[in-house]
N, C-alpha and C. Protein backbone atom coordinates (compact mmCIF):
# COMPACT_ATOMS: atom_id res chain seq x y z
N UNK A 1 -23.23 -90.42 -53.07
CA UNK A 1 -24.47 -90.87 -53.63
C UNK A 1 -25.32 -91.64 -52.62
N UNK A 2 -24.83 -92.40 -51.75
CA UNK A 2 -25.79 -93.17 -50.80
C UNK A 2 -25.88 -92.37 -49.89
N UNK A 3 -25.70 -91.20 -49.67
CA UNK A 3 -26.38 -90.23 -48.40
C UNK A 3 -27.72 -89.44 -48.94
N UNK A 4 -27.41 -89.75 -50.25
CA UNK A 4 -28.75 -89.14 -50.55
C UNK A 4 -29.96 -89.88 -50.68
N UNK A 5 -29.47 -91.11 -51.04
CA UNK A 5 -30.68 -92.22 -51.40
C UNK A 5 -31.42 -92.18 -49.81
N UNK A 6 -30.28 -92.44 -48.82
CA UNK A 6 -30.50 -92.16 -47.67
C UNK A 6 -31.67 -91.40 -47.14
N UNK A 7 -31.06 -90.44 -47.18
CA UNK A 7 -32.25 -89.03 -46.88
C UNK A 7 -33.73 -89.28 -47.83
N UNK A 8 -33.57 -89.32 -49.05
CA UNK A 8 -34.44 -89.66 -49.58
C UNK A 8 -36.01 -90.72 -49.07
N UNK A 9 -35.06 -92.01 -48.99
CA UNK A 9 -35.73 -93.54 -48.20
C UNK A 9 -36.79 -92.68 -46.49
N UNK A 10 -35.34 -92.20 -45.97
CA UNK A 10 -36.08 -91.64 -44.61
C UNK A 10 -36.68 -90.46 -44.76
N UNK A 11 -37.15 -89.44 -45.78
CA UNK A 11 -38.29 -88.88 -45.87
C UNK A 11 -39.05 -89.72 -46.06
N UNK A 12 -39.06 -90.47 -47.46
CA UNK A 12 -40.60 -91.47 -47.51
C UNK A 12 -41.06 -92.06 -46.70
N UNK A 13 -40.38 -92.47 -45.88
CA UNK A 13 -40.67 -92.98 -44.52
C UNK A 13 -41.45 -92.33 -43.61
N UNK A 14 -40.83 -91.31 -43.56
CA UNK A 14 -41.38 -89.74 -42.40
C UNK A 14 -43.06 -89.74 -42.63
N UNK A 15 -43.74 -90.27 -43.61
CA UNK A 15 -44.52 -89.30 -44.18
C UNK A 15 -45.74 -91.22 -43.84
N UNK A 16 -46.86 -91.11 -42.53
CA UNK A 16 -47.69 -92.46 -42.67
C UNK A 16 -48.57 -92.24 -43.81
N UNK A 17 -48.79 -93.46 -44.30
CA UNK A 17 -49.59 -93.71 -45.11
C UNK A 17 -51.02 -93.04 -45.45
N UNK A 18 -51.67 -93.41 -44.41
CA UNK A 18 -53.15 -92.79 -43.86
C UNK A 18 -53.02 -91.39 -43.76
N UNK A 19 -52.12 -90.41 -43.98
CA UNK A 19 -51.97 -89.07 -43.93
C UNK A 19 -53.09 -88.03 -44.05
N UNK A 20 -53.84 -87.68 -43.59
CA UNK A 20 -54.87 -86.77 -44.21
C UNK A 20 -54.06 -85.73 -44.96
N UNK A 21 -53.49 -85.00 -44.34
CA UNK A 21 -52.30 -83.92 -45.20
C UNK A 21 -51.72 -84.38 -46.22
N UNK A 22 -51.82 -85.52 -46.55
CA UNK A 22 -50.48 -86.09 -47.83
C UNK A 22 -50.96 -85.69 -49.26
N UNK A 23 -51.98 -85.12 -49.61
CA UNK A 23 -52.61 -84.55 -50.94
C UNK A 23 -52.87 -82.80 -50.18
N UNK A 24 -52.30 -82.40 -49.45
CA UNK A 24 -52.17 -80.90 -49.25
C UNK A 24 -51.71 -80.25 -50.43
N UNK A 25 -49.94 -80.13 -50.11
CA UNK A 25 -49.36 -79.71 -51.08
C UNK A 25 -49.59 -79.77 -52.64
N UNK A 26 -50.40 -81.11 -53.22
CA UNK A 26 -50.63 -80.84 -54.54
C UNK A 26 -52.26 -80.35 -55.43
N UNK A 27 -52.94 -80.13 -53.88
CA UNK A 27 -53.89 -79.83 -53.87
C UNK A 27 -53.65 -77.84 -54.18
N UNK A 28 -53.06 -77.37 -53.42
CA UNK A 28 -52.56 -76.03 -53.23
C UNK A 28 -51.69 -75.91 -54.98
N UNK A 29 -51.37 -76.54 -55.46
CA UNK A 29 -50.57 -76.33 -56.68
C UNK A 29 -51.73 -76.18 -57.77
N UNK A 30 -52.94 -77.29 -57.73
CA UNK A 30 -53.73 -77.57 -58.23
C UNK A 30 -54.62 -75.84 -57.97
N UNK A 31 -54.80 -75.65 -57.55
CA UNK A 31 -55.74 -73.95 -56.77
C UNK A 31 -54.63 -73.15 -57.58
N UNK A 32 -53.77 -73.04 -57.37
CA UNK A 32 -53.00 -71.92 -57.80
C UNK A 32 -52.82 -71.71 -59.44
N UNK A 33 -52.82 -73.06 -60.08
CA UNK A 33 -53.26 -73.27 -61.39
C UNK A 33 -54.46 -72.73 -62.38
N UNK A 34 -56.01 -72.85 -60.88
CA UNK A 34 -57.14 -72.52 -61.25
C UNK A 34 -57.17 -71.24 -61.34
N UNK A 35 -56.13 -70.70 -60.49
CA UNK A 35 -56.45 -68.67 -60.38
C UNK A 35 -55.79 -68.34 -61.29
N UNK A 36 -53.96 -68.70 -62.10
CA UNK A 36 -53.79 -68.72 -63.31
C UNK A 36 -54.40 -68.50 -64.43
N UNK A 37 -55.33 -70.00 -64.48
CA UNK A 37 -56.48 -70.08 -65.91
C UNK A 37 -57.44 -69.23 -65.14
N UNK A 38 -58.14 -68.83 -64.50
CA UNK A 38 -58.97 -67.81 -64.95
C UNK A 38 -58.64 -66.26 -64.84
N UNK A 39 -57.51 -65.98 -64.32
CA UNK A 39 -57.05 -65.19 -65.11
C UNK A 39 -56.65 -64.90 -66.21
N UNK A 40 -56.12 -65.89 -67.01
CA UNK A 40 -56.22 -65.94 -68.45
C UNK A 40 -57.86 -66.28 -69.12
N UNK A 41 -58.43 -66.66 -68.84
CA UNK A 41 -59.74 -66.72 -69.34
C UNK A 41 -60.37 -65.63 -69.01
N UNK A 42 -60.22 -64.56 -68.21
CA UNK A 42 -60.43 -62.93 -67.85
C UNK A 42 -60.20 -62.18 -68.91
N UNK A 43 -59.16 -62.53 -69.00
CA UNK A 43 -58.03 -62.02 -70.58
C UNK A 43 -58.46 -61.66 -71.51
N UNK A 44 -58.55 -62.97 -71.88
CA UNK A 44 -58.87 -64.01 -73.38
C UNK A 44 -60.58 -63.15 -73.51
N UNK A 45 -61.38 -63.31 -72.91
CA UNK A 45 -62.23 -63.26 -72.60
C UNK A 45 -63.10 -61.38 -72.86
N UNK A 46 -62.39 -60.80 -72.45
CA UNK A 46 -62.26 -59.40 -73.11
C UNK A 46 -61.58 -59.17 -74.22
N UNK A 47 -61.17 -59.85 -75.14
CA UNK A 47 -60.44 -59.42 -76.61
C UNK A 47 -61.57 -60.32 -77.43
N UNK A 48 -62.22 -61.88 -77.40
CA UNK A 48 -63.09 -62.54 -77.79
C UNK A 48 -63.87 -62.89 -77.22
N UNK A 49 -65.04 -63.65 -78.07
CA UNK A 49 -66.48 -63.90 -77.54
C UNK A 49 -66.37 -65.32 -77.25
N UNK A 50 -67.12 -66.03 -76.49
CA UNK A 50 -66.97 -67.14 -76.25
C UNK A 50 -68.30 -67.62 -76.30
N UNK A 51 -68.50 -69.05 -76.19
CA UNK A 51 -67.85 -69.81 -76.98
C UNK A 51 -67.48 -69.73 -78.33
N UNK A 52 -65.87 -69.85 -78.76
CA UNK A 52 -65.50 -69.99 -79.61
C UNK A 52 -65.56 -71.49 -80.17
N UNK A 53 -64.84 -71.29 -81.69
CA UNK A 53 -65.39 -72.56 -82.68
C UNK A 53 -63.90 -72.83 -83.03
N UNK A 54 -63.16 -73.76 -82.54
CA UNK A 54 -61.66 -73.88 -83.00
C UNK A 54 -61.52 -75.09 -84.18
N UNK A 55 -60.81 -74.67 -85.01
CA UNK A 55 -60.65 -75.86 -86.15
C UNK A 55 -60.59 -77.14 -86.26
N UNK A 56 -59.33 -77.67 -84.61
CA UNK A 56 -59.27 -79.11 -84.72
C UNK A 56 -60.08 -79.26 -83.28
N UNK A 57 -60.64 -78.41 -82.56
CA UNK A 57 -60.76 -78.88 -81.65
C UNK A 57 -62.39 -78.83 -81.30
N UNK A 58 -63.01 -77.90 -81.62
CA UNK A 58 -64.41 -77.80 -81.76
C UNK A 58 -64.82 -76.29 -80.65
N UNK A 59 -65.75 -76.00 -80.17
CA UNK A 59 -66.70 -75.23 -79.37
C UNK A 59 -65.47 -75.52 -78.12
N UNK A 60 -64.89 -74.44 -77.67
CA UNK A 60 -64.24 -74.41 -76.33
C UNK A 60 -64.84 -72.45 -75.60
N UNK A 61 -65.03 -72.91 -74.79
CA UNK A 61 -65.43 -71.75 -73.35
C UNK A 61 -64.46 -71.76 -72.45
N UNK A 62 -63.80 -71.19 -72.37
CA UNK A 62 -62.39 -70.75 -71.17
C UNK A 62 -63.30 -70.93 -70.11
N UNK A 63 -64.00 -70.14 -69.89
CA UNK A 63 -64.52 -70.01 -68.21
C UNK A 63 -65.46 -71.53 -67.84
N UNK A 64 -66.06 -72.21 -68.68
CA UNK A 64 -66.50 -73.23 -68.51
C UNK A 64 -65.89 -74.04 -68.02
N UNK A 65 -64.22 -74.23 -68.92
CA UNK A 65 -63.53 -74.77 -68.48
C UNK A 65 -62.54 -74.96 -67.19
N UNK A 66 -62.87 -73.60 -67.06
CA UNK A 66 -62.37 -73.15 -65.40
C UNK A 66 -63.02 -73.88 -64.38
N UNK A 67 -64.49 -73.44 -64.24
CA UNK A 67 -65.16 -74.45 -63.70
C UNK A 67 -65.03 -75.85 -63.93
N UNK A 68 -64.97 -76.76 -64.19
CA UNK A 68 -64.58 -77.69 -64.68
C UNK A 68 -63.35 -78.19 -63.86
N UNK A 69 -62.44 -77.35 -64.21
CA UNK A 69 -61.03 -77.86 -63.09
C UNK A 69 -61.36 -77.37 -62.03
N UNK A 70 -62.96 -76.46 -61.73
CA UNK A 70 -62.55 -76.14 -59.98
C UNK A 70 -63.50 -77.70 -59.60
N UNK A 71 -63.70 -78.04 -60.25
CA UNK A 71 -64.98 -79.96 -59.76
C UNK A 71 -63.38 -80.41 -59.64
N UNK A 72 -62.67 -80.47 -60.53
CA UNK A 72 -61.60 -81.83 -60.51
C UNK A 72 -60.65 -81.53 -59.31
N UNK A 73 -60.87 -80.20 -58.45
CA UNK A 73 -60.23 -80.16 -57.33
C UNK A 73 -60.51 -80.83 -56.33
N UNK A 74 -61.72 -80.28 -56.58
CA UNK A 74 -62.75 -81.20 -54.88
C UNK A 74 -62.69 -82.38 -55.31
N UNK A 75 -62.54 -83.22 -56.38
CA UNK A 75 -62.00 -84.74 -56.64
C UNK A 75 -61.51 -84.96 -56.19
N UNK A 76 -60.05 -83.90 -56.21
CA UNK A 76 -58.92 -84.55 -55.42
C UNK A 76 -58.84 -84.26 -54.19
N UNK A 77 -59.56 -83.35 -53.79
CA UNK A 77 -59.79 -83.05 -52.04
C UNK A 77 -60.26 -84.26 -51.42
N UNK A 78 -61.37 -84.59 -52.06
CA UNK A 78 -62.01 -86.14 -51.36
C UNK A 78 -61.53 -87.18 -51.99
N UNK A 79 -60.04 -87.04 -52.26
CA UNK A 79 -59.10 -88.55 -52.70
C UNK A 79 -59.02 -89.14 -51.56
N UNK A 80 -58.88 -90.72 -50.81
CA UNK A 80 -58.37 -91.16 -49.94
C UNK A 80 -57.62 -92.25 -50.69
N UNK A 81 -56.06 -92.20 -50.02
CA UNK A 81 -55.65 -93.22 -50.54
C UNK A 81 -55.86 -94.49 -50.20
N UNK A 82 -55.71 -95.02 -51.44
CA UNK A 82 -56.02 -96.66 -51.98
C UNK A 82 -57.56 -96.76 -52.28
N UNK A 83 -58.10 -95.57 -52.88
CA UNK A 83 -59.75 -95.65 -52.81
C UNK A 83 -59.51 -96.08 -54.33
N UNK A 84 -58.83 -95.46 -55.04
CA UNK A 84 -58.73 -96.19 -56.48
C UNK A 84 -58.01 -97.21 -56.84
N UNK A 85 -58.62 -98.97 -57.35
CA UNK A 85 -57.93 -99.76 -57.40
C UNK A 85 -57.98 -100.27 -59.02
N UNK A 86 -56.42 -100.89 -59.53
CA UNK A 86 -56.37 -100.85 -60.85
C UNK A 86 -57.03 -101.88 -61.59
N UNK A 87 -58.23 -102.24 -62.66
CA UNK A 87 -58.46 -103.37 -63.30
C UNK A 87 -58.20 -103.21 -64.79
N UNK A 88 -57.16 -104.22 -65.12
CA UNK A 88 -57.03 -104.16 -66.67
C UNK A 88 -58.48 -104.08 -67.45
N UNK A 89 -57.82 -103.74 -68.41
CA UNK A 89 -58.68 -103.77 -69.38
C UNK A 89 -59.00 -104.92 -70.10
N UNK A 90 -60.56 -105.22 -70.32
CA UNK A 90 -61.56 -106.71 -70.78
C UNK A 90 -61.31 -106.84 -72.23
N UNK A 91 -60.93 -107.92 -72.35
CA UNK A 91 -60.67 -108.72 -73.92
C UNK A 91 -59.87 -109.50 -73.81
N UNK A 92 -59.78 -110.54 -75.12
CA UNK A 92 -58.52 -110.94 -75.29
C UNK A 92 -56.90 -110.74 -75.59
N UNK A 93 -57.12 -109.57 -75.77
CA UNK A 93 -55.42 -108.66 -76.54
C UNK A 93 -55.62 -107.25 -74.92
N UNK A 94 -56.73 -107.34 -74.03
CA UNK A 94 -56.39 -106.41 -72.86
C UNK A 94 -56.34 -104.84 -73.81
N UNK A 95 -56.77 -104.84 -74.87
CA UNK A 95 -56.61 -103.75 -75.30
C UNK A 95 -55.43 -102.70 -75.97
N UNK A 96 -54.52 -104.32 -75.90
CA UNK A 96 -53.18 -103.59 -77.18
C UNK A 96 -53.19 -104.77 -77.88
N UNK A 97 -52.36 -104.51 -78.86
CA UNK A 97 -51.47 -105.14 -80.15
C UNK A 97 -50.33 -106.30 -79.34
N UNK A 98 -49.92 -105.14 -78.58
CA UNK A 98 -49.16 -106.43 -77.14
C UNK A 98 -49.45 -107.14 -76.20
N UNK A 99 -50.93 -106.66 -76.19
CA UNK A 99 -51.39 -107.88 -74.97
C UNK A 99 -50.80 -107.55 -73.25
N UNK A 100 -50.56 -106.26 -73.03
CA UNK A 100 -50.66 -105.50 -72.06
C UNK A 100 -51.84 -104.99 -71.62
């Protein structure tokens, strides 16, 4: 068990901070996802008309939505880390019942 924690520790290590490459790999997962859904929205898309009217969910467009995740890519293309920093949430209860 500690040869693995091992290996583990010294990859995370391997890998500097400032990485430009370090959002590669989930960037490429993220793309491969988008050609997925619009291939299914290709699909979908020749059997029904769109926009459709769904019961609980309202007016949805497959291909709209495609577009849509191809913006939230280039989001994450121009991520740099530590550009997003965390601020609780304003009130007195922070926005739970627990005060988290």
């Amino acid at each position: 068990m500690r040869r693995k924690s091992r290996r583990r520790a010294s990859w995370r290590c391997s890998i500097p901070p400032a990485s430009p490459n370090l959002n590669r790999p989930p960037i490429a997962k993220l793309e491969a996802a988008l050609g997925h859904w619009r291939a299914y929205a290709a699909t979908y898309t020749k059997q029904y008309r769109q926009p459709l009217l769904y019961n609980r969910v309202g007016w949805v467009d497959l291909v709209q939505l495609a577009e849509k995740a191809a913006a939230d890519i280039e989001i994450a293309r121009d991520w740099k880390p530590g550009s997003v920093k965390y601020s609780p949430p304003a009130g007195k209860n922070r926005g739970s019942i627990f005060g988290l």
